[in-house]
Protein backbone atom coordinates (compact mmCIF):
# COMPACT_ATOMS: atom_id res chain seq x y z
CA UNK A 1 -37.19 -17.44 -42.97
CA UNK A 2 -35.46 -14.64 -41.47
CA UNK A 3 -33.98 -15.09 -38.05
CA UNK A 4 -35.73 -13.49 -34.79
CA UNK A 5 -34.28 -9.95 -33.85
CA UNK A 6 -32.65 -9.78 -30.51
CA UNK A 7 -34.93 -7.57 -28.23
CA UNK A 8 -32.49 -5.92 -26.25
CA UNK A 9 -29.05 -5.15 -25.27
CA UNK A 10 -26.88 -5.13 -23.04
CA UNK A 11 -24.85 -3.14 -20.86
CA UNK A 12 -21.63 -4.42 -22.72
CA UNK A 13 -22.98 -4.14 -25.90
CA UNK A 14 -23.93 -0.31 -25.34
CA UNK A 15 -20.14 0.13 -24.25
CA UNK A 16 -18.94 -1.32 -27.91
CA UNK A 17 -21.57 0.29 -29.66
CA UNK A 18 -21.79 3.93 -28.26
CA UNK A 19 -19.79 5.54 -30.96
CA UNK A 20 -21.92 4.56 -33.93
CA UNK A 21 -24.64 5.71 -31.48
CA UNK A 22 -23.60 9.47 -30.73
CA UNK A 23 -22.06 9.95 -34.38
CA UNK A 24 -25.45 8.80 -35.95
CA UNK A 25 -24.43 5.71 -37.86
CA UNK A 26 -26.61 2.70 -36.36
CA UNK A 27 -29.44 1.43 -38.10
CA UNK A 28 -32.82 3.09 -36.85
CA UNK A 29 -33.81 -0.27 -34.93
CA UNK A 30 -30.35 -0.77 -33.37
CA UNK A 31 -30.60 3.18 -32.55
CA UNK A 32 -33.98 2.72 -30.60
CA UNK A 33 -33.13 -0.59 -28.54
CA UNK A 34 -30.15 1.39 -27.77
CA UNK A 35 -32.57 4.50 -26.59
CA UNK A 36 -34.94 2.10 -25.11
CA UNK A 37 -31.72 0.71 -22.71
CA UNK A 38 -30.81 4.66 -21.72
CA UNK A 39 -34.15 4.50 -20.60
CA UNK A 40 -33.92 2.05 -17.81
CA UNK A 41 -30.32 2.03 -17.11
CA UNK A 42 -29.05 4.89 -15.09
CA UNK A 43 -25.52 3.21 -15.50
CA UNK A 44 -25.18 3.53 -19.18
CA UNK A 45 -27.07 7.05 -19.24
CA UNK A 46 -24.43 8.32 -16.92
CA UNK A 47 -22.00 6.77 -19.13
CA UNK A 48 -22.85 7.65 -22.49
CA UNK A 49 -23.82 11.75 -21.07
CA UNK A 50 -20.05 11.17 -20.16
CA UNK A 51 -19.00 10.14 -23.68
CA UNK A 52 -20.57 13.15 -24.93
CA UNK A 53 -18.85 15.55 -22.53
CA UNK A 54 -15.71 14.56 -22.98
CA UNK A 55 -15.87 14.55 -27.13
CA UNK A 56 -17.44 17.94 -26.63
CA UNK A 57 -14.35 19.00 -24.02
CA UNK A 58 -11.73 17.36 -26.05
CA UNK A 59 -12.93 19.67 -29.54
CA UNK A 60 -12.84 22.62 -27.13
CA UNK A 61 -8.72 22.15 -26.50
CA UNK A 62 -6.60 23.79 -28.44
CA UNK A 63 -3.86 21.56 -30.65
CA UNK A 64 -0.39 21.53 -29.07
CA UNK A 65 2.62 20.92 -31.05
CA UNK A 66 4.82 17.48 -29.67
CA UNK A 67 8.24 18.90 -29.24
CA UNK A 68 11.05 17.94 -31.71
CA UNK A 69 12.74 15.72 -29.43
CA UNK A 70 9.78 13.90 -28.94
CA UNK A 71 8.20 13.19 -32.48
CA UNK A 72 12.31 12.02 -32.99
CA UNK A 73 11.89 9.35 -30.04
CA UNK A 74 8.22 8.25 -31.18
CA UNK A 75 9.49 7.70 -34.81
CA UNK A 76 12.62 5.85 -34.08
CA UNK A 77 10.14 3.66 -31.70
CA UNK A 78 7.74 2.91 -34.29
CA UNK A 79 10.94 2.19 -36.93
CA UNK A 80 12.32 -0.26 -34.67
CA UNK A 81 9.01 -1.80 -33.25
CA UNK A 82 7.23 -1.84 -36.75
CA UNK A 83 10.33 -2.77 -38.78
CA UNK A 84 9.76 0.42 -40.51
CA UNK A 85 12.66 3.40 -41.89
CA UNK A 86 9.80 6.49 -41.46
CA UNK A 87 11.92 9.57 -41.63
């Protein structure tokens, strides 16, 4: 006997599972209780048109290259904090 599917879901599970949502890799049922909460939840519509914006403004930015100095002071950080000898 196969246990009963949960019916719907919640705000907090929407937050966890937005990711999968917008990049298209839920499982179809999943997908529409997910579609079904948009549609009565003005909270998580707002949040998840959002998500989308700021993936779409974040491809739109140019890369930017860390300075030397920088990259020098991350590595050495992650050596000591990671017990690491990246060079």
């Amino acid at each position: 006997m196969e246990a009963p599917q949960k019916s719907a879901v919640s705000c907090s599970e929407v937050s966890s599972l937005l990711g999968d949502f917008v990049e298209n890799e839920l499982p179809e049922t999943l997908r529409r209780k997910l579609q079904a909460h948009f549609t009565c939840c003005s909270s998580c519509r707002e949040f998840k048109a959002s998500y989308i914006a700021t993936i779409r403004i974040s491809r739109s930015l140019s890369p930017v290259q860390m300075p030397k100095d920088a990259r020098i002071r991350l590595r050495e950080s992650l050596n000591r904090r990671l017990g690491l000898q990246l060079s």
